[in-house]
N, C-alpha and C. Protein backbone atom coordinates (compact mmCIF):
# COMPACT_ATOMS: atom_id res chain seq x y z
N UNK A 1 0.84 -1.18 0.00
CA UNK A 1 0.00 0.00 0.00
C UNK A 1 0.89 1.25 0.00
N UNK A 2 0.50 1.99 -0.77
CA UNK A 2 1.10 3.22 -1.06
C UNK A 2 0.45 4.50 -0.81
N UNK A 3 -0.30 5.43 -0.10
CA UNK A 3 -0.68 6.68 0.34
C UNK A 3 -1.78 5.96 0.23
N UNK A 4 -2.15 4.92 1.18
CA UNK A 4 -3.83 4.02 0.83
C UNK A 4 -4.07 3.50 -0.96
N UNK A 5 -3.46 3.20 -1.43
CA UNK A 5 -3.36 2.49 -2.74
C UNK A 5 -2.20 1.65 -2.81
N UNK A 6 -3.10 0.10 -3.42
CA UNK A 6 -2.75 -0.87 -3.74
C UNK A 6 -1.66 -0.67 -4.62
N UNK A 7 -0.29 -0.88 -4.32
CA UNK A 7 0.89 -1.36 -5.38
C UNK A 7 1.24 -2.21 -5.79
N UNK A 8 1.87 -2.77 -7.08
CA UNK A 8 2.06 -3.50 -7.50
C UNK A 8 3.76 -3.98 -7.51
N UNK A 9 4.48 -4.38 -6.47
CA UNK A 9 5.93 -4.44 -6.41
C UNK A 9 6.27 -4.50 -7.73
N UNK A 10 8.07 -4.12 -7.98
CA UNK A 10 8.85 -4.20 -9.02
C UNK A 10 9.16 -5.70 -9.21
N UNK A 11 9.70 -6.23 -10.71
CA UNK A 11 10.00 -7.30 -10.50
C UNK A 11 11.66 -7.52 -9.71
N UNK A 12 11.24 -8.42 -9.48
CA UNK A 12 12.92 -8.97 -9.48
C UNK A 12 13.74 -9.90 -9.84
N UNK A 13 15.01 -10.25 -9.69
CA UNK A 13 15.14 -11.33 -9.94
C UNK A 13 15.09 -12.98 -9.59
N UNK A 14 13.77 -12.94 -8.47
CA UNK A 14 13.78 -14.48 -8.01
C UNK A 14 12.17 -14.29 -8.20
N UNK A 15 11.61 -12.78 -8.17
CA UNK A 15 10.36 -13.12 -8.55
C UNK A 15 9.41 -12.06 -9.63
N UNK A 16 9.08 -12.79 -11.12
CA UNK A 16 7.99 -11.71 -11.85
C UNK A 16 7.14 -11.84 -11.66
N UNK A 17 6.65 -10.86 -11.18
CA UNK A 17 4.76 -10.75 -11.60
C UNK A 17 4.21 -10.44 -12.59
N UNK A 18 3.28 -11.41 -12.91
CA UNK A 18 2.30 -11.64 -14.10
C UNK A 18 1.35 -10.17 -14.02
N UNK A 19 1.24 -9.34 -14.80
CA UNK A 19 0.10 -8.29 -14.99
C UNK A 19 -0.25 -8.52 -15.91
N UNK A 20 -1.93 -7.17 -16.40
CA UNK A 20 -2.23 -6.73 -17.37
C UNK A 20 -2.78 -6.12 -17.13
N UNK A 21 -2.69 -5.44 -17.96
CA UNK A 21 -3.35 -3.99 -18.15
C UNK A 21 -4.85 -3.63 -18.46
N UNK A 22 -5.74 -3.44 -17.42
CA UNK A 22 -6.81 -2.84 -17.66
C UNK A 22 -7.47 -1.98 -17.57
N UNK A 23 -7.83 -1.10 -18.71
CA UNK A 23 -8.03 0.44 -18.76
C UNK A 23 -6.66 1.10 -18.79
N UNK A 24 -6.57 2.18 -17.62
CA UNK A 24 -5.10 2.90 -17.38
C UNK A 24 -4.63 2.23 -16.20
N UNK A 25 -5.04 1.32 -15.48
CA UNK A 25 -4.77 0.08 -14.25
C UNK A 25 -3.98 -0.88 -14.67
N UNK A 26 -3.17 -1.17 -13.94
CA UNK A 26 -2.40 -2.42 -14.07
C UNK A 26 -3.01 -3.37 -13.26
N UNK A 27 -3.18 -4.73 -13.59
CA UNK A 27 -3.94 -5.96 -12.37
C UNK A 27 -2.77 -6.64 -12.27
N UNK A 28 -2.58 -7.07 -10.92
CA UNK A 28 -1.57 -8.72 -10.75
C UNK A 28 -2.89 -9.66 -10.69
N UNK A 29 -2.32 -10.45 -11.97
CA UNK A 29 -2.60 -11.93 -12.41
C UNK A 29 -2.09 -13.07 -11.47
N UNK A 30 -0.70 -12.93 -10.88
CA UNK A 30 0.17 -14.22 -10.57
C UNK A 30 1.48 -13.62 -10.49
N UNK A 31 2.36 -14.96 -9.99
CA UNK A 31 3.96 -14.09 -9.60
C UNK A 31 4.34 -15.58 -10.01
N UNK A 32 5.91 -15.66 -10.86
CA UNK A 32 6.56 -16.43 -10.88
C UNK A 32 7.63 -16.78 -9.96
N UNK A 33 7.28 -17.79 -9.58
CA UNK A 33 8.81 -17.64 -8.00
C UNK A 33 10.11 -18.52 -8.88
N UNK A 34 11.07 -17.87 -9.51
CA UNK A 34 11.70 -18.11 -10.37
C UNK A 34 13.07 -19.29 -8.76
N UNK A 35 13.21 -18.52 -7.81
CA UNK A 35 13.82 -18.53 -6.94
C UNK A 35 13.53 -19.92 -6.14
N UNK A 36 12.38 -20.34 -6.25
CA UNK A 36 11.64 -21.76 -5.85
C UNK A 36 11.18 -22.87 -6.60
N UNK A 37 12.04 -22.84 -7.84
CA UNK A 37 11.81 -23.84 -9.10
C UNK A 37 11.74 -25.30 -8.87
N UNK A 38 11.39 -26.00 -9.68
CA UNK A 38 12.08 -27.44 -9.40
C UNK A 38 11.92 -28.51 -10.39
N UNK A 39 12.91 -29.15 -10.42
CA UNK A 39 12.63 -30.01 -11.81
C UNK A 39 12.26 -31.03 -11.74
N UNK A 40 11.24 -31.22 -12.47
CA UNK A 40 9.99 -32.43 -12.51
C UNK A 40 9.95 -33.25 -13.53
N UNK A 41 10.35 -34.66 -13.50
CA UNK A 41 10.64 -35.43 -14.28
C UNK A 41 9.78 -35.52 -15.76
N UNK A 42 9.57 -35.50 -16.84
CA UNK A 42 8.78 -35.99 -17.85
C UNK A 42 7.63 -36.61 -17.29
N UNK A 43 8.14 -37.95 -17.05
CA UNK A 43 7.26 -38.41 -16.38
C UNK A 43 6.13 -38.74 -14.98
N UNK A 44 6.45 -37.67 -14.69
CA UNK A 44 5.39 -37.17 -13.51
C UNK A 44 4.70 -35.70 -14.19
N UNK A 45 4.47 -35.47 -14.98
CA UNK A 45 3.51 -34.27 -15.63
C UNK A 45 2.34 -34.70 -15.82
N UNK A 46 1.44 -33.82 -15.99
CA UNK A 46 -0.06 -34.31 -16.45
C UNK A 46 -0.24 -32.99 -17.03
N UNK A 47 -0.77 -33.33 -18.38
CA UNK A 47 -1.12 -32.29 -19.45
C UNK A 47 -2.77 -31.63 -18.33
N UNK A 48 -2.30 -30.55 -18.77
CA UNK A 48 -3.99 -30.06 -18.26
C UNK A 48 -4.36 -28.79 -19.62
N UNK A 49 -5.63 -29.33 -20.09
CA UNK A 49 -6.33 -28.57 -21.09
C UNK A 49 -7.12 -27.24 -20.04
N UNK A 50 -6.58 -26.20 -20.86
CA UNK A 50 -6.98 -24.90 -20.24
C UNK A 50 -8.78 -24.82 -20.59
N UNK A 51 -8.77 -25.18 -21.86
CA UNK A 51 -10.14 -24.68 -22.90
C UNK A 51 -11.45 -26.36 -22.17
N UNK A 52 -10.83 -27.16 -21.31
CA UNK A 52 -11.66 -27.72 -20.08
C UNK A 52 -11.74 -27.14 -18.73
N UNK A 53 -11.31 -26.30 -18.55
CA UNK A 53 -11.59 -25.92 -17.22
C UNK A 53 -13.25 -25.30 -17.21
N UNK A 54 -13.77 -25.91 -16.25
CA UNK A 54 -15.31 -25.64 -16.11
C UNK A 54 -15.39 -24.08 -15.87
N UNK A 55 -14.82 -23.64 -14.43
CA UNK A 55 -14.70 -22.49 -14.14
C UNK A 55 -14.18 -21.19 -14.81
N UNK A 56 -14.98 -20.45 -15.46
CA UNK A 56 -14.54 -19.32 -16.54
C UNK A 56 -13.59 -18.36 -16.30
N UNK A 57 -14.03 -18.14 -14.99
CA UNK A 57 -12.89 -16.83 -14.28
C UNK A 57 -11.77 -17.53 -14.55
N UNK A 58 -11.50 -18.58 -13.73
CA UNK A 58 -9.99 -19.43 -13.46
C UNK A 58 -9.67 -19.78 -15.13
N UNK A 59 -10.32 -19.66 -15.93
CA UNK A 59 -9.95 -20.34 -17.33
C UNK A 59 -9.18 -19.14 -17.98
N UNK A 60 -9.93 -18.07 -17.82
CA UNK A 60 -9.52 -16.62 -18.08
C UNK A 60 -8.01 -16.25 -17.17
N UNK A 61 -7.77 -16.44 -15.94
CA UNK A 61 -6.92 -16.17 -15.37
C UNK A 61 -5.46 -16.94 -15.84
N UNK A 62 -6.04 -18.61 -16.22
CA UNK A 62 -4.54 -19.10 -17.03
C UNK A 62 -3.87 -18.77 -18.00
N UNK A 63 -5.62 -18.49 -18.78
CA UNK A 63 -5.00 -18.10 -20.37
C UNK A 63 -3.84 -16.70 -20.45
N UNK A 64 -4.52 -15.62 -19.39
CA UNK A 64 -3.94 -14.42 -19.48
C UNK A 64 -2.21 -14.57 -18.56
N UNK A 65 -2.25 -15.59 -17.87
CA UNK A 65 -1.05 -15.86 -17.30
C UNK A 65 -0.17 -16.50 -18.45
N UNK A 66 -0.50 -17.41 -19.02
CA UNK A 66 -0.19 -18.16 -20.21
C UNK A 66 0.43 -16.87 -21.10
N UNK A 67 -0.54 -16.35 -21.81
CA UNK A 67 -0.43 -15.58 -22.94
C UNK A 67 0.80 -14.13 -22.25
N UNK A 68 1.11 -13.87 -20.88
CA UNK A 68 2.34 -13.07 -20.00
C UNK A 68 3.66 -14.00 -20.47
N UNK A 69 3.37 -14.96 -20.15
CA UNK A 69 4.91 -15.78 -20.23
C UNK A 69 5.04 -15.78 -21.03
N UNK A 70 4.36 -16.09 -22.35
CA UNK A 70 5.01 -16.64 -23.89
C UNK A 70 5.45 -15.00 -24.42
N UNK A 71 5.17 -14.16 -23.67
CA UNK A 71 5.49 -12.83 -24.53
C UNK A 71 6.66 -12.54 -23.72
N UNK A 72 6.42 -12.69 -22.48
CA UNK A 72 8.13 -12.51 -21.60
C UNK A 72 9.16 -13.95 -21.98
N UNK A 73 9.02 -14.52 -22.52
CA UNK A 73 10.00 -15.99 -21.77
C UNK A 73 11.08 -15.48 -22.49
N UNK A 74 11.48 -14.89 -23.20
CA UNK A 74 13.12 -14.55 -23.11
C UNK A 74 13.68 -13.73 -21.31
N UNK A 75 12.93 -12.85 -21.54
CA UNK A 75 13.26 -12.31 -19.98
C UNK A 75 13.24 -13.30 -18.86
N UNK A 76 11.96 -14.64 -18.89
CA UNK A 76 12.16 -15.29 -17.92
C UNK A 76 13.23 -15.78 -18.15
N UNK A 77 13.56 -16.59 -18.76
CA UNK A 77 14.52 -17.73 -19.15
C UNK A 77 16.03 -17.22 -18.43
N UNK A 78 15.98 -15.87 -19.17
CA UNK A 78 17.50 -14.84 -19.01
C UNK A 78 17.48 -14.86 -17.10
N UNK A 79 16.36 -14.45 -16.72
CA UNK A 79 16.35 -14.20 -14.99
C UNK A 79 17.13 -15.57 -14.09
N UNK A 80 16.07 -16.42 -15.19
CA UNK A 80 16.32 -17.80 -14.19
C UNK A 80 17.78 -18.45 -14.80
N UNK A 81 18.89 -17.98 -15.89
CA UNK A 81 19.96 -18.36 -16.56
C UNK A 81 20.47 -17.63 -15.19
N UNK A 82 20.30 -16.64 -15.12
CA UNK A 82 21.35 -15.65 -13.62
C UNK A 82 21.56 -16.25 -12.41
N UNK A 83 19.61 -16.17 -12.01
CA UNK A 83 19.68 -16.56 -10.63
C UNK A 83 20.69 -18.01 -10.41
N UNK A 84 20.40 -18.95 -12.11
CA UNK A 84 21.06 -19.87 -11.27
C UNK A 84 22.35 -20.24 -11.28
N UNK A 85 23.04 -19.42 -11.92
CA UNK A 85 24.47 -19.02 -12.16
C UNK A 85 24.92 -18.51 -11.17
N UNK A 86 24.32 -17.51 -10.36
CA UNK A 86 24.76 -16.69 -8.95
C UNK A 86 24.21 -17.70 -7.75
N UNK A 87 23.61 -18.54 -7.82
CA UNK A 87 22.95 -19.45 -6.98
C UNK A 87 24.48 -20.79 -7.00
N UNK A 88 24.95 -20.86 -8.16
CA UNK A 88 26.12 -22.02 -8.34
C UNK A 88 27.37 -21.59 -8.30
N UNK A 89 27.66 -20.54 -8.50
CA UNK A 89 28.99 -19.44 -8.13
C UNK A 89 28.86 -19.37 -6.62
N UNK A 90 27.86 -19.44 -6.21
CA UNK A 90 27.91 -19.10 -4.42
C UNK A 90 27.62 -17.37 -4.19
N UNK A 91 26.90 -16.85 -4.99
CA UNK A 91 27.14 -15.02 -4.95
C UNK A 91 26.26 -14.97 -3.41
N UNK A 92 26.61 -13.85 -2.97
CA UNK A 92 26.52 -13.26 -1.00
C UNK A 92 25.28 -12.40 -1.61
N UNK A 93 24.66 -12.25 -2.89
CA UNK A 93 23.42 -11.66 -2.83
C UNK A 93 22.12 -11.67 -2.04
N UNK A 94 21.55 -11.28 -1.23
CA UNK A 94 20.95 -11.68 0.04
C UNK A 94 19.58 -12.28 -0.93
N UNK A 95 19.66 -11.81 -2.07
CA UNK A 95 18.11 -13.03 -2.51
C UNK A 95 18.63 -14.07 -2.98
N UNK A 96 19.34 -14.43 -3.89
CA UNK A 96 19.92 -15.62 -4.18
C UNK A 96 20.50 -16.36 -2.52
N UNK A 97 20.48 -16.19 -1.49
CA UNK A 97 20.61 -16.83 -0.56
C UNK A 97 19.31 -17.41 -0.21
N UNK A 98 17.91 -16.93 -0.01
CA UNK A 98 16.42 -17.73 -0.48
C UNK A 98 16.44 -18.74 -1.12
N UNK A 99 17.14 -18.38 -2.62
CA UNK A 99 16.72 -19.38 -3.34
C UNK A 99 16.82 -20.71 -3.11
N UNK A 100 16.12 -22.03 -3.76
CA UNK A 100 16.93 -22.88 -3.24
C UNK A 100 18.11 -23.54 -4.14
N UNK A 101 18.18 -24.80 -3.65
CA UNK A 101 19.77 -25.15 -3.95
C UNK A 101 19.53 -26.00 -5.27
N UNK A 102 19.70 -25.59 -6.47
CA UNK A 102 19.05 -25.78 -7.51
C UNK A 102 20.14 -27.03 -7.99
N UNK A 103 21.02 -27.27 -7.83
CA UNK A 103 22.12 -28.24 -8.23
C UNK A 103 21.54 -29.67 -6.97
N UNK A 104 21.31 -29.45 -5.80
CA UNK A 104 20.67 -30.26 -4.89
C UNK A 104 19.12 -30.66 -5.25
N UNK A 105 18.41 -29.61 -5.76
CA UNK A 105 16.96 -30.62 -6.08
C UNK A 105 17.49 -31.46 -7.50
N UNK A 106 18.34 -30.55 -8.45
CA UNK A 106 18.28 -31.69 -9.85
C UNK A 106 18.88 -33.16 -8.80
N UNK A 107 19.86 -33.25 -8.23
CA UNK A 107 20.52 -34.44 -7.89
C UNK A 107 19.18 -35.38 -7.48
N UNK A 108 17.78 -34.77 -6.66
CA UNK A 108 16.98 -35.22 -5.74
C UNK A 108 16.19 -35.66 -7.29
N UNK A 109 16.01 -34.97 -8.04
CA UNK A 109 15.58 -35.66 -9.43
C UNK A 109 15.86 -36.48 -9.69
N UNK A 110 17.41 -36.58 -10.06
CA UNK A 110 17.66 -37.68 -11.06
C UNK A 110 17.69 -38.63 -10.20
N UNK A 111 18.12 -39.09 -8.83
CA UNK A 111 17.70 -39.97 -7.95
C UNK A 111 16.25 -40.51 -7.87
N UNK A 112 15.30 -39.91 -8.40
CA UNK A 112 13.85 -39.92 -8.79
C UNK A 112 13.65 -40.68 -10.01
N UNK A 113 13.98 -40.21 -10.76
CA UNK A 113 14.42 -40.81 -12.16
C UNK A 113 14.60 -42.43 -12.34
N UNK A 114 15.88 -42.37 -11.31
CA UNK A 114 16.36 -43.78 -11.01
C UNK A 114 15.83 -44.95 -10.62
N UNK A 115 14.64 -44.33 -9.55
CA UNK A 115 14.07 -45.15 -8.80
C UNK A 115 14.96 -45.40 -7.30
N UNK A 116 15.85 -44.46 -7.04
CA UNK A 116 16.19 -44.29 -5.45
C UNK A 116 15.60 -43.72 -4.40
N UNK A 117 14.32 -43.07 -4.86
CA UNK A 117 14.05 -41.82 -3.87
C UNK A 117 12.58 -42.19 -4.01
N UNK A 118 11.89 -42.53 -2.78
CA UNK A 118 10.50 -42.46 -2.36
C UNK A 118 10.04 -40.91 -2.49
């Protein structure tokens, strides 16, 4: 809150927020926690069809989240190339210290993968 009005934080680099623009208003849609990722095997995904979702609002809310990323994903991609470069260098950046240990969940993956890890 800003002089009694709702703000919309800056992005950063462990987290973007999804907007759009309505009217001369900006709305938050969603936030990407670039900083809390994790890698999920192929085979544990489940396709989910947007154009089935019963609920219209929530159908509307993916699509417009959807249709944010595919117009940012160079910027995402570039954020999350950093964070996890300064996350594997060891950088004393006090947000990349949040993040998590992105070289430790892939290991917890591919141990997944394997069939070692309940």
């Amino acid at each position: 809150m800003v002089e009694g009005e709702k703000k919309i934080r800056k992005n950063s680099l462990i987290v973007i927020r999804i907007t759009e623009k309505n009217g001369d208003k900006e709305e938050l849609k969603g936030t990407l926690q670039i900083g809390t990722m994790i890698p999920v095997p192929e085979t544990e995904l489940i396709e989910y069809d947007v154009n089935r979702e019963e609920d219209i609002d929530y159908r509307n809310l993916v699509w417009s989240e959807l249709e944010y990323i595919r117009k940012h994903e160079k910027k995402i991609i570039k954020n999350a190339k950093i964070l996890y470069s300064k996350k594997e260098n060891g950088s004393l950046d006090k947000v990349v210290k949040y993040c998590l240990d992105f070289k430790g969940v892939e290991k917890l993956c591919d141990k997944w993968i394997a069939g070692n890890i309940i």
